[in-house]
PDB file of N, CA and C in Angstrom:
ATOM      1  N   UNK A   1      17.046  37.598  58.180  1.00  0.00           N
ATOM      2  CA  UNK A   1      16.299  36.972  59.232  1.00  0.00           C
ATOM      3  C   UNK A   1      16.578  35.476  59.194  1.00  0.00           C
ATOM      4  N   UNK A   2      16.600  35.065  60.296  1.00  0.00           N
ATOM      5  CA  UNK A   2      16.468  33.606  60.377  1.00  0.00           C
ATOM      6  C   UNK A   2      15.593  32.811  61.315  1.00  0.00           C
ATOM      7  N   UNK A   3      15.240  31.483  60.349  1.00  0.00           N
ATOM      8  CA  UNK A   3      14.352  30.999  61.175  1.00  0.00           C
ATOM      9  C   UNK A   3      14.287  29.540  60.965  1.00  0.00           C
ATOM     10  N   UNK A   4      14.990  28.863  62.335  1.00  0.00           N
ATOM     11  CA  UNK A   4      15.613  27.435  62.423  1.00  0.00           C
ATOM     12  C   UNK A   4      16.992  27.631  61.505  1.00  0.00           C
ATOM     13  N   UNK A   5      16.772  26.459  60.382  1.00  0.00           N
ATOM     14  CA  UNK A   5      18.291  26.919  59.620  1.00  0.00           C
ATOM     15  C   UNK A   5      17.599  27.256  58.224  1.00  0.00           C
ATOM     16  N   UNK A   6      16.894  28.459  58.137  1.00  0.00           N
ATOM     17  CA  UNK A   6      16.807  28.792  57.013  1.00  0.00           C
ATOM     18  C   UNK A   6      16.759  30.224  57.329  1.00  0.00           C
ATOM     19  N   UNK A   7      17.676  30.899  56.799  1.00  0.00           N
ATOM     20  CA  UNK A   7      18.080  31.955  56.534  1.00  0.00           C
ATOM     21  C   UNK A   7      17.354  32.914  54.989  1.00  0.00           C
ATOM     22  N   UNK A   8      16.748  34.245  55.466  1.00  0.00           N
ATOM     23  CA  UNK A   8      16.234  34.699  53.977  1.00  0.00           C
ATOM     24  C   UNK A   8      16.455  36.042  54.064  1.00  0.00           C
ATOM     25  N   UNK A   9      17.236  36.625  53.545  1.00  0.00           N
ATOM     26  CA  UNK A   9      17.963  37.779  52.927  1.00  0.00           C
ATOM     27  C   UNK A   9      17.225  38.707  51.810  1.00  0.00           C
ATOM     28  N   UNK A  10      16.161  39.574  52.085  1.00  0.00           N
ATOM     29  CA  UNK A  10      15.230  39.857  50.922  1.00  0.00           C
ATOM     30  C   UNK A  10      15.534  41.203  50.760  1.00  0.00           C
ATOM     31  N   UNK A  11      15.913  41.931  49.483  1.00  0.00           N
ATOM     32  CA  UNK A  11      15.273  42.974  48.958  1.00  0.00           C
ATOM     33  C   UNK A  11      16.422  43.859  49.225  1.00  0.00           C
ATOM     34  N   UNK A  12      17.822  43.184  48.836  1.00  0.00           N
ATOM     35  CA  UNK A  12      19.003  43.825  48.928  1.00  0.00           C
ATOM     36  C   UNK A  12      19.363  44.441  47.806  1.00  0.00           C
ATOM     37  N   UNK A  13      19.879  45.783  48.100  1.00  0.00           N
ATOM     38  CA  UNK A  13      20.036  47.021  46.921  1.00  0.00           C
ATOM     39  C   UNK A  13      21.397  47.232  47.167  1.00  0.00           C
ATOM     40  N   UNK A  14      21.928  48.023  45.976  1.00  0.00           N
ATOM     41  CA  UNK A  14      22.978  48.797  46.005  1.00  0.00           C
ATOM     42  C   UNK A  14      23.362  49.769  46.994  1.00  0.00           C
ATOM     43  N   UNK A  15      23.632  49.363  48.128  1.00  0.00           N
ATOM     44  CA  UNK A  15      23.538  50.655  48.729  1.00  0.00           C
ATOM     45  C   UNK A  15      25.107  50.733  49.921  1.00  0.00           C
ATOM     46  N   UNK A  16      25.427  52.017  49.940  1.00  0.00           N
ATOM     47  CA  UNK A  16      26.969  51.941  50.426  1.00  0.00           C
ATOM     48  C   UNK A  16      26.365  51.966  52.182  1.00  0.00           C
ATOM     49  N   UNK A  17      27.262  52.231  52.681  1.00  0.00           N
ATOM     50  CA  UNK A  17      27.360  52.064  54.363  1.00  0.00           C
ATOM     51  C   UNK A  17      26.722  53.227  54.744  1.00  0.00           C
ATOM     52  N   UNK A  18      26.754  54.118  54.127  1.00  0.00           N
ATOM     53  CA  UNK A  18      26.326  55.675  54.288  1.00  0.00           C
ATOM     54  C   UNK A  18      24.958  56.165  54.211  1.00  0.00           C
ATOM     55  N   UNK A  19      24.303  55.157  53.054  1.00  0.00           N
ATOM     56  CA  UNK A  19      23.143  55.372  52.485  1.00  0.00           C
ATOM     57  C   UNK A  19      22.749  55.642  51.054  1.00  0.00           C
ATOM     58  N   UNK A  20      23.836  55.654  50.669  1.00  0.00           N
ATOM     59  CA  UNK A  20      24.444  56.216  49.228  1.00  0.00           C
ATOM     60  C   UNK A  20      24.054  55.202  47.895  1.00  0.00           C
ATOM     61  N   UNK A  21      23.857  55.305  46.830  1.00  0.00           N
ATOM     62  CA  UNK A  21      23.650  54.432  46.067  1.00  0.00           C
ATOM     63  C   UNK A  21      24.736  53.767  45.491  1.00  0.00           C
ATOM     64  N   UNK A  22      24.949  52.742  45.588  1.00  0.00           N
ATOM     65  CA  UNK A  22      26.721  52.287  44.613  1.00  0.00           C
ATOM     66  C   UNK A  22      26.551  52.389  43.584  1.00  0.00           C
ATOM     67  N   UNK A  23      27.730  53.514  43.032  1.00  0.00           N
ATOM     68  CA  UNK A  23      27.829  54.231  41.608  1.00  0.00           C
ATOM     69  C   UNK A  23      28.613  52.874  40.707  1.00  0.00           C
ATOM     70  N   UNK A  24      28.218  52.998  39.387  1.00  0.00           N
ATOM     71  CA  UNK A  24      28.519  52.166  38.623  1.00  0.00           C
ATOM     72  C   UNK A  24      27.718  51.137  37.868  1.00  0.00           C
ATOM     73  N   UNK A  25      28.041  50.402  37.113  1.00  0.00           N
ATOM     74  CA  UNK A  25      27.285  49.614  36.352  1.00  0.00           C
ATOM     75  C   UNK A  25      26.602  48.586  37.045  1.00  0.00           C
ATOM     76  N   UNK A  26      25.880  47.445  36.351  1.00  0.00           N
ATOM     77  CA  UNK A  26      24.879  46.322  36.954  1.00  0.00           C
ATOM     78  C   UNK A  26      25.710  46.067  37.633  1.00  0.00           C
ATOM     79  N   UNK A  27      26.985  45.316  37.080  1.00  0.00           N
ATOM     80  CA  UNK A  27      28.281  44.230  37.434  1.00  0.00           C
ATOM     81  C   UNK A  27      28.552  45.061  39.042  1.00  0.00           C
ATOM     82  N   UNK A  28      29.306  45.967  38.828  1.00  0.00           N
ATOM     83  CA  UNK A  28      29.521  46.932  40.117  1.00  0.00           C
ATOM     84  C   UNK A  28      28.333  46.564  41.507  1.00  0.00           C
ATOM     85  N   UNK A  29      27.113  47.447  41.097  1.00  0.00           N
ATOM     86  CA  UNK A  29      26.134  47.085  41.977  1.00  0.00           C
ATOM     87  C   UNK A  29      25.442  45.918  42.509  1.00  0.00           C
ATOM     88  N   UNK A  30      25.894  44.944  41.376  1.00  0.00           N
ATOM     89  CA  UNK A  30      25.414  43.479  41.452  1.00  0.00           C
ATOM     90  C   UNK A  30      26.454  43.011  43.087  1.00  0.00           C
ATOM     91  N   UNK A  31      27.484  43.218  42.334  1.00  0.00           N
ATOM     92  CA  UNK A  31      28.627  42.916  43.371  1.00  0.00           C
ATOM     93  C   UNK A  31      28.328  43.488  44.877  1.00  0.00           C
ATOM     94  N   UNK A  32      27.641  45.233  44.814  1.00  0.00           N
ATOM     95  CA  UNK A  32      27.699  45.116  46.086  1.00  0.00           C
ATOM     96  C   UNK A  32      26.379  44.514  46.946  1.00  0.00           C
ATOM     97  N   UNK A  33      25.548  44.336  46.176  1.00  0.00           N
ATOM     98  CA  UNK A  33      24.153  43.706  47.268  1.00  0.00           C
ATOM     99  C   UNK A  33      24.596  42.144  47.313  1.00  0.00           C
ATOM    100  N   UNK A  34      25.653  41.322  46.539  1.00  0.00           N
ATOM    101  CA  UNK A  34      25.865  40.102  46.942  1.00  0.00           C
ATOM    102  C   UNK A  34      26.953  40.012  48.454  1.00  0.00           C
ATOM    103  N   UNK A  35      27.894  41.142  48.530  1.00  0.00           N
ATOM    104  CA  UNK A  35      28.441  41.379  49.686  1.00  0.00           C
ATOM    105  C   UNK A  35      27.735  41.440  50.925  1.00  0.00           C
ATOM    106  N   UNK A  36      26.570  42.871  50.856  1.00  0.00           N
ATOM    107  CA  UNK A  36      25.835  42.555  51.965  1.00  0.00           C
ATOM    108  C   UNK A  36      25.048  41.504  51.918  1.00  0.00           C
ATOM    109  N   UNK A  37      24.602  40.577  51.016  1.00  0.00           N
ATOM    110  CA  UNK A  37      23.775  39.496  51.260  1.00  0.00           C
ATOM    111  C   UNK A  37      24.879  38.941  52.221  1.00  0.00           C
ATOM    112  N   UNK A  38      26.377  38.249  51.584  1.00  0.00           N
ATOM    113  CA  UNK A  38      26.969  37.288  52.637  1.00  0.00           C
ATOM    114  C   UNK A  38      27.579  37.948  53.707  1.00  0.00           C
ATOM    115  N   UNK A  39      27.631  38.830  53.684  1.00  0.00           N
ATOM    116  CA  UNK A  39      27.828  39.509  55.444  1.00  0.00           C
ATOM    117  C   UNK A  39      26.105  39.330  56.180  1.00  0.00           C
ATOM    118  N   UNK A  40      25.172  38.866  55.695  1.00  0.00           N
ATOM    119  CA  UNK A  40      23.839  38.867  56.520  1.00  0.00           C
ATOM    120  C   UNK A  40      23.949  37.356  56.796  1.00  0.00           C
ATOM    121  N   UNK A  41      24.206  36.487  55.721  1.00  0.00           N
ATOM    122  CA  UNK A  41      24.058  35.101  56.294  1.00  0.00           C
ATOM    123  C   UNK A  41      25.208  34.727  56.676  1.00  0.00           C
ATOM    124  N   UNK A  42      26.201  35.052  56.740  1.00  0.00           N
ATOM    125  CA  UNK A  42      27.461  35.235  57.947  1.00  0.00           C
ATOM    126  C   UNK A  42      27.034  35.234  59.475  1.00  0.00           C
ATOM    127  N   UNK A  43      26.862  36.674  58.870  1.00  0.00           N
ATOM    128  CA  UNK A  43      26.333  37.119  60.852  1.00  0.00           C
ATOM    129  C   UNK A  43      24.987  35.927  61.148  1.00  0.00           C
ATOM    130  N   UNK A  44      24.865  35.882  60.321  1.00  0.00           N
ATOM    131  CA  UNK A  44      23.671  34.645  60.802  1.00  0.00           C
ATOM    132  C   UNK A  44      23.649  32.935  61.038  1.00  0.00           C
ATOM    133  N   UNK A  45      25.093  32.864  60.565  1.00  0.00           N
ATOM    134  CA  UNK A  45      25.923  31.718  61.012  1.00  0.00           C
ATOM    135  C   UNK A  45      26.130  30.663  59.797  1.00  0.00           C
ATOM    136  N   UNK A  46      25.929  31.205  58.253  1.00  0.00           N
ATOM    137  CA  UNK A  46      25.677  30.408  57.489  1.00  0.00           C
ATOM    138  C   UNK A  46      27.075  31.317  56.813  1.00  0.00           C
ATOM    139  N   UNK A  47      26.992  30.742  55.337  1.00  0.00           N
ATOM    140  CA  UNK A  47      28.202  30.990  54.832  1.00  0.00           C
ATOM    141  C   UNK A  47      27.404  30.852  52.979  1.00  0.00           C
ATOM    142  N   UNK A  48      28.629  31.148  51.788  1.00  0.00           N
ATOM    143  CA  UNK A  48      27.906  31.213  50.803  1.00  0.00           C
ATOM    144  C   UNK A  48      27.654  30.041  50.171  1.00  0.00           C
ATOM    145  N   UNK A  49      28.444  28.591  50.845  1.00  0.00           N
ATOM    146  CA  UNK A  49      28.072  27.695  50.027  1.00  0.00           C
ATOM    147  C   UNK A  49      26.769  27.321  50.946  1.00  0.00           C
ATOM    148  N   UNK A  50      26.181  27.783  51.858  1.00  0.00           N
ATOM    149  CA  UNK A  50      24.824  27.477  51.734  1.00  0.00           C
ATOM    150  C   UNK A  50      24.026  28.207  51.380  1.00  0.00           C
ATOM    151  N   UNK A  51      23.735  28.697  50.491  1.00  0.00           N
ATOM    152  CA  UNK A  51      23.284  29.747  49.601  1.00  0.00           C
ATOM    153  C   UNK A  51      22.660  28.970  48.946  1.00  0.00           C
ATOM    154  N   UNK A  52      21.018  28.675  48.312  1.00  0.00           N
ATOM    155  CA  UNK A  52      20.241  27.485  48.222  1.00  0.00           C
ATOM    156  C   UNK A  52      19.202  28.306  46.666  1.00  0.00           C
ATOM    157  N   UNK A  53      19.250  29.636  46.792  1.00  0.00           N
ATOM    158  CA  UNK A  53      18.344  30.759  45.851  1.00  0.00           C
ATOM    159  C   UNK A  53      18.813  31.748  46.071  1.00  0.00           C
ATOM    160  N   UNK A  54      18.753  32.312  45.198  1.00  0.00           N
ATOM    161  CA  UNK A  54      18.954  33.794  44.456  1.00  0.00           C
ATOM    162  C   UNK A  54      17.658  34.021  43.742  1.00  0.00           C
ATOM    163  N   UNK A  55      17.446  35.694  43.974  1.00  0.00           N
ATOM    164  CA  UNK A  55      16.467  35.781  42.243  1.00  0.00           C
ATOM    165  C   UNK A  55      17.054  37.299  42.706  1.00  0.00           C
ATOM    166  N   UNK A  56      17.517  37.856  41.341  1.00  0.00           N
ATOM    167  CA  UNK A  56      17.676  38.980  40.992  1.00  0.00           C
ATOM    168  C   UNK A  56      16.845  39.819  39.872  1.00  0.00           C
ATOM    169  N   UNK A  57      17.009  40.922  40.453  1.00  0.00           N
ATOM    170  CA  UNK A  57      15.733  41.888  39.772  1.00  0.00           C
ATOM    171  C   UNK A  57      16.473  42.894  39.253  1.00  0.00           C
ATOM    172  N   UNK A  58      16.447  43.266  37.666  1.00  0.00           N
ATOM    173  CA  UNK A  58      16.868  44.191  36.774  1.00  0.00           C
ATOM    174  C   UNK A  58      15.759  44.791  36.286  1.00  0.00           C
ATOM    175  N   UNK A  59      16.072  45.763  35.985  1.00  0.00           N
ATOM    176  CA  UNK A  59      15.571  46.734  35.354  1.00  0.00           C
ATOM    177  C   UNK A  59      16.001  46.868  33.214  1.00  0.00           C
ATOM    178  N   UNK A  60      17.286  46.436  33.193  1.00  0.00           N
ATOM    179  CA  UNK A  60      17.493  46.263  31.683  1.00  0.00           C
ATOM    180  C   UNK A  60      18.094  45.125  31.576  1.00  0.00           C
ATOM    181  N   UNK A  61      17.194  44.758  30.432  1.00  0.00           N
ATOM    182  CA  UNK A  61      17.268  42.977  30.073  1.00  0.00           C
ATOM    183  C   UNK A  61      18.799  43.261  29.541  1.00  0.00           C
ATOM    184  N   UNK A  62      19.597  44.424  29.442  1.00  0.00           N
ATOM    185  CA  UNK A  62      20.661  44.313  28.456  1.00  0.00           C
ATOM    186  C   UNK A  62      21.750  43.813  29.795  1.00  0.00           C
ATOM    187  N   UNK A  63      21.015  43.765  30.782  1.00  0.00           N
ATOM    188  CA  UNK A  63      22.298  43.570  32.031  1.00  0.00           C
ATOM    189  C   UNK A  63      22.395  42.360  32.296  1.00  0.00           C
ATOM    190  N   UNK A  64      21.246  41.343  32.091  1.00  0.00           N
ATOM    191  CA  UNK A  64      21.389  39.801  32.375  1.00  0.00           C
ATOM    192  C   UNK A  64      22.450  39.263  32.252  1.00  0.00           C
ATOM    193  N   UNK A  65      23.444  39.563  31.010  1.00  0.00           N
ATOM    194  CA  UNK A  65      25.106  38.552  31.244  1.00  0.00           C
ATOM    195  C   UNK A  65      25.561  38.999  32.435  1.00  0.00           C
ATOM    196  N   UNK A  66      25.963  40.433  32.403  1.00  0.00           N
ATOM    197  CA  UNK A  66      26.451  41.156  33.182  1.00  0.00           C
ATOM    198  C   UNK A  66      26.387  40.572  34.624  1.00  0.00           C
ATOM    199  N   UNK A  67      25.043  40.992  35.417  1.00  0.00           N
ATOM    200  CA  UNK A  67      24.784  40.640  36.522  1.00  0.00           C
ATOM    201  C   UNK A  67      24.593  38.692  36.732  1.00  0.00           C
ATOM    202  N   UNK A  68      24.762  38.203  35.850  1.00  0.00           N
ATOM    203  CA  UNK A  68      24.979  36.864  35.717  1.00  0.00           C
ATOM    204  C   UNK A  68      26.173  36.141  35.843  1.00  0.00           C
ATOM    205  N   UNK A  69      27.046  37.357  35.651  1.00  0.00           N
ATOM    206  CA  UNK A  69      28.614  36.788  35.452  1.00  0.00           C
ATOM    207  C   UNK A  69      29.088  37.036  36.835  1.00  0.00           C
ATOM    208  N   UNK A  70      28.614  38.033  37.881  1.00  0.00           N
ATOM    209  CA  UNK A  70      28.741  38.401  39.164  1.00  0.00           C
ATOM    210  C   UNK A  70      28.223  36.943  39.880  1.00  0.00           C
ATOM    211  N   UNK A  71      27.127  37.008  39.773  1.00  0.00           N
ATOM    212  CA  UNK A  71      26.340  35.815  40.278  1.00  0.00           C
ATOM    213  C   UNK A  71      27.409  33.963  40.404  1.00  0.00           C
ATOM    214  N   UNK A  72      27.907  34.121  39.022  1.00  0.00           N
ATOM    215  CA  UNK A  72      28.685  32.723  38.561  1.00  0.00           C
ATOM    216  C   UNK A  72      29.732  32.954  39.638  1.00  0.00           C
ATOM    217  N   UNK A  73      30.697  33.807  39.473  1.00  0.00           N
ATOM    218  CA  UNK A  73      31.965  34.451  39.948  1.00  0.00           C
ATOM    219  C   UNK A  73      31.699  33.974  41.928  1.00  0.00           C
ATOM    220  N   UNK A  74      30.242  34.218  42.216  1.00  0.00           N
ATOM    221  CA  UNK A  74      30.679  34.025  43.903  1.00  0.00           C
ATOM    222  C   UNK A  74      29.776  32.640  44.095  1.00  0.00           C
ATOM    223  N   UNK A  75      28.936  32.642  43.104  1.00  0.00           N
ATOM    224  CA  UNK A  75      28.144  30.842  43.521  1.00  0.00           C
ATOM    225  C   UNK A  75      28.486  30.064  42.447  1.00  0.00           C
ATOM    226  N   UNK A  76      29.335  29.893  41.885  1.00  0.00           N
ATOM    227  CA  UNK A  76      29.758  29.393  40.861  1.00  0.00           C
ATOM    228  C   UNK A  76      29.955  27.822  41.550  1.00  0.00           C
ATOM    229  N   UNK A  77      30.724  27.551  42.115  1.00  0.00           N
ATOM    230  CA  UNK A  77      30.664  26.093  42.867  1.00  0.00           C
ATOM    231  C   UNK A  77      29.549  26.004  43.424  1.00  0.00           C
ATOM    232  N   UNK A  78      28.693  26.405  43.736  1.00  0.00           N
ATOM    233  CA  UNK A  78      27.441  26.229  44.557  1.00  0.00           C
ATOM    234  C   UNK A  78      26.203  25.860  44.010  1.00  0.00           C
ATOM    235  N   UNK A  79      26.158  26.727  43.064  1.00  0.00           N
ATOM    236  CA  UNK A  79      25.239  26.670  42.033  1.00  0.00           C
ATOM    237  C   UNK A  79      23.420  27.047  42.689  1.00  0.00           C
ATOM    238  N   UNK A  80      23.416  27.644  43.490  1.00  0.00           N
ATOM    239  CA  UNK A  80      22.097  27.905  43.822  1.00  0.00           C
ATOM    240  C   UNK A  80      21.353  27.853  42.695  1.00  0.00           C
ATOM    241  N   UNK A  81      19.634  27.322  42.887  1.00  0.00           N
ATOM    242  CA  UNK A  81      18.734  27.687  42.180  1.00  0.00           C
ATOM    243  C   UNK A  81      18.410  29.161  41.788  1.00  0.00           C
ATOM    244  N   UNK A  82      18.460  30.058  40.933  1.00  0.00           N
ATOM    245  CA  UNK A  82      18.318  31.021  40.364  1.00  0.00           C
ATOM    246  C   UNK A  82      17.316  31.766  39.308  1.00  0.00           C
ATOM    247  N   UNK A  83      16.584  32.703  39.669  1.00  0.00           N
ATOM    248  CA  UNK A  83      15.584  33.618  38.847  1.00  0.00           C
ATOM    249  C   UNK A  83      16.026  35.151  38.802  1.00  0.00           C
ATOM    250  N   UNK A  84      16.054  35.468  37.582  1.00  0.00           N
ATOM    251  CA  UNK A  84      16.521  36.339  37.275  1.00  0.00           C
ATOM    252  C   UNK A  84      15.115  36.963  36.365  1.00  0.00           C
ATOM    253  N   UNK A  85      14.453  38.216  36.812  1.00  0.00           N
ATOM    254  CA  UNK A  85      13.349  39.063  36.283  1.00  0.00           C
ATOM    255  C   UNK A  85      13.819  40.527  36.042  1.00  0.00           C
ATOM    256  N   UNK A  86      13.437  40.593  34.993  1.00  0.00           N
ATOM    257  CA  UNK A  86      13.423  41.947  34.545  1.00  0.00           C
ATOM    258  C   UNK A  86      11.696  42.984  35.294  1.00  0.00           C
ATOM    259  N   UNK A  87      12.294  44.418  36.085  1.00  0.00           N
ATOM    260  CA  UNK A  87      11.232  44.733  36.228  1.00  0.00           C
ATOM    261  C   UNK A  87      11.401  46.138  35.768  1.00  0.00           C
ATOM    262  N   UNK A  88      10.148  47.139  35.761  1.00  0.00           N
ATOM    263  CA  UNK A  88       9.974  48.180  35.035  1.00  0.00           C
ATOM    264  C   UNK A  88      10.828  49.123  36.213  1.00  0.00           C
ATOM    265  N   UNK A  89      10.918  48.992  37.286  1.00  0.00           N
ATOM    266  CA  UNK A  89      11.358  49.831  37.828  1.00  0.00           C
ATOM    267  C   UNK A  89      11.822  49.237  39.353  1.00  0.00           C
ATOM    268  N   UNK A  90      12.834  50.117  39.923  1.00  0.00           N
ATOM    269  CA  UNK A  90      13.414  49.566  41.312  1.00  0.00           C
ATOM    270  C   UNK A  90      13.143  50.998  42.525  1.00  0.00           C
ATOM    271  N   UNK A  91      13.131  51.058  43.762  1.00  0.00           N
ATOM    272  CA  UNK A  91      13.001  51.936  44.721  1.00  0.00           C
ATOM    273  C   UNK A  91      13.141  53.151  44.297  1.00  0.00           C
ATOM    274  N   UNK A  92      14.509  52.661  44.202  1.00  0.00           N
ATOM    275  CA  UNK A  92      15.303  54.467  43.327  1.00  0.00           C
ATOM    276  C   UNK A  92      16.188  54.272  41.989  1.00  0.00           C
ATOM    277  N   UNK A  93      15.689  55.445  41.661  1.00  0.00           N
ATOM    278  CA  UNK A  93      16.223  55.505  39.767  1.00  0.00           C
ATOM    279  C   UNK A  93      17.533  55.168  39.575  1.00  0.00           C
ATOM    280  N   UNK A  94      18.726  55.230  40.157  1.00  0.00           N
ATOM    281  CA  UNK A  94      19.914  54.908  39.808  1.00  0.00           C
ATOM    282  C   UNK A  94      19.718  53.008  40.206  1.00  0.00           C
ATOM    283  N   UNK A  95      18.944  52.801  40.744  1.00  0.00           N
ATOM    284  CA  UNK A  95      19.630  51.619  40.645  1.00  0.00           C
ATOM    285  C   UNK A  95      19.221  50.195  39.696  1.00  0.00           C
ATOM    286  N   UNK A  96      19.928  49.560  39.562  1.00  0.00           N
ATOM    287  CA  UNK A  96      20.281  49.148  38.095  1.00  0.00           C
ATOM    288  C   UNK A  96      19.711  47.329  38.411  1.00  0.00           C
ATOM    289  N   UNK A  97      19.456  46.713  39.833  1.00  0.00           N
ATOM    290  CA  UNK A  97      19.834  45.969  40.454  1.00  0.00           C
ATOM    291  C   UNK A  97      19.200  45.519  41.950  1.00  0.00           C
ATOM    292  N   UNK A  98      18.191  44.521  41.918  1.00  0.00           N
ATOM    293  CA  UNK A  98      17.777  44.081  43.572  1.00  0.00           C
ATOM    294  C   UNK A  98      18.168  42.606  43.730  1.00  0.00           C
ATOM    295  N   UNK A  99      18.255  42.170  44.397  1.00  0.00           N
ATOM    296  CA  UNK A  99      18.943  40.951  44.756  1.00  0.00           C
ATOM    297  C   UNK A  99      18.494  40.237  46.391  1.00  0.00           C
ATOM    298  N   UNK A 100      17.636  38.841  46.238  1.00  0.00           N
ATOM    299  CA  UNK A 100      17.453  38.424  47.337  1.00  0.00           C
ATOM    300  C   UNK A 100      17.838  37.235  47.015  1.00  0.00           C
ATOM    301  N   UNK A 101      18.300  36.240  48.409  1.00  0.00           N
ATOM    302  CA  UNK A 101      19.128  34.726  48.421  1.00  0.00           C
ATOM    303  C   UNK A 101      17.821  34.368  49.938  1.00  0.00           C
ATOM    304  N   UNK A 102      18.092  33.028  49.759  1.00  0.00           N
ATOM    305  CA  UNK A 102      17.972  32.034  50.595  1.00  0.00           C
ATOM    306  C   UNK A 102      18.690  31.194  50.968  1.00  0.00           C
ATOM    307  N   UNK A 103      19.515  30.866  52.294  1.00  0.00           N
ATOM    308  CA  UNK A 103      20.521  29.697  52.690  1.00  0.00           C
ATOM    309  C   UNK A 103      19.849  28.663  53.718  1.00  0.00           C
ATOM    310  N   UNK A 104      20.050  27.852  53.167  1.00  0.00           N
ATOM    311  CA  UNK A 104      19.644  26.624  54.327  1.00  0.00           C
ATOM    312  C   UNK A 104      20.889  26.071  55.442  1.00  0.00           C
ATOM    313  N   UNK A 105      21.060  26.436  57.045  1.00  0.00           N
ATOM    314  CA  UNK A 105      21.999  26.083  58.054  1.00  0.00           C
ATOM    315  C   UNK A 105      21.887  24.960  58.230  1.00  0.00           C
ATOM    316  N   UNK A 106      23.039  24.645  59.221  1.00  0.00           N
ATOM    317  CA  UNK A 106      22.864  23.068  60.367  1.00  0.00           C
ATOM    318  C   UNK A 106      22.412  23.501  61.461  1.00  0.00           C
ATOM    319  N   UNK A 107      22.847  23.612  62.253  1.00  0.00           N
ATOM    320  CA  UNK A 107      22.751  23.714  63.747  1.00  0.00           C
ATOM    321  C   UNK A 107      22.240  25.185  63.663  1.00  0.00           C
ATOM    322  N   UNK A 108      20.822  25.070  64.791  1.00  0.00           N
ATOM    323  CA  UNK A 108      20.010  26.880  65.170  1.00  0.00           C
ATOM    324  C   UNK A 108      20.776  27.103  65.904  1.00  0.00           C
ATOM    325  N   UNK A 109      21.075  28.434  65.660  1.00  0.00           N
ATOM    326  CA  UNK A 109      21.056  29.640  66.674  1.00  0.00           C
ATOM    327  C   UNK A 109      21.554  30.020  67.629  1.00  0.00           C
TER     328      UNK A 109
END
């Protein structure tokens, strides 16, 4: 959604085009909810270096490098502000991984 030039991308999962859960580890799934995050603030006219927050939500504290090293790898020049929580549980059992960003635009709409 966007609103003026702030763009907020919430409560993005692993999930394929189909409906499917993306099979594979944190790293794997990490990777794919950061894709659909920047295909949302794309289509929304922003891009990843305005990418301003992240907070990602795990389920095993053993994944924090893991899904951290995904994180570095696409905002690594950018450096968004970042929270990373461990929670007891996500929507559905396979997944390993939730992921929401915030980007701040120039010009609305």
């Amino acid at each position: 959604m966007r609103v003026g030039e702030r763009i907020l991308v919430s409560g993005t999962a692993p999930v394929e085009p189909d409906g499917s859960s993306t099979p594979g580890d944190a790293a794997a799934q990490a990777r794919r909810c950061f894709a659909i995050i920047l295909k949302a603030v794309e289509d929304l006219g922003g891009s990843a270096a305005d990418v301003v927050r992240t907070r990602m939500y795990i389920v095993d504290p053993a994944d924090a490098d893991a899904v951290g090293q995904v994180h570095g790898e696409i905002f690594g020049g950018v450096r968004p502000a970042a929270t990373m929580v461990v929670v007891s549980a996500l929507l559905r059992a396979e997944w390993l991984v939730e992921i929401e960003a915030e980007a701040l635009v120039g010009d609305e709409v």
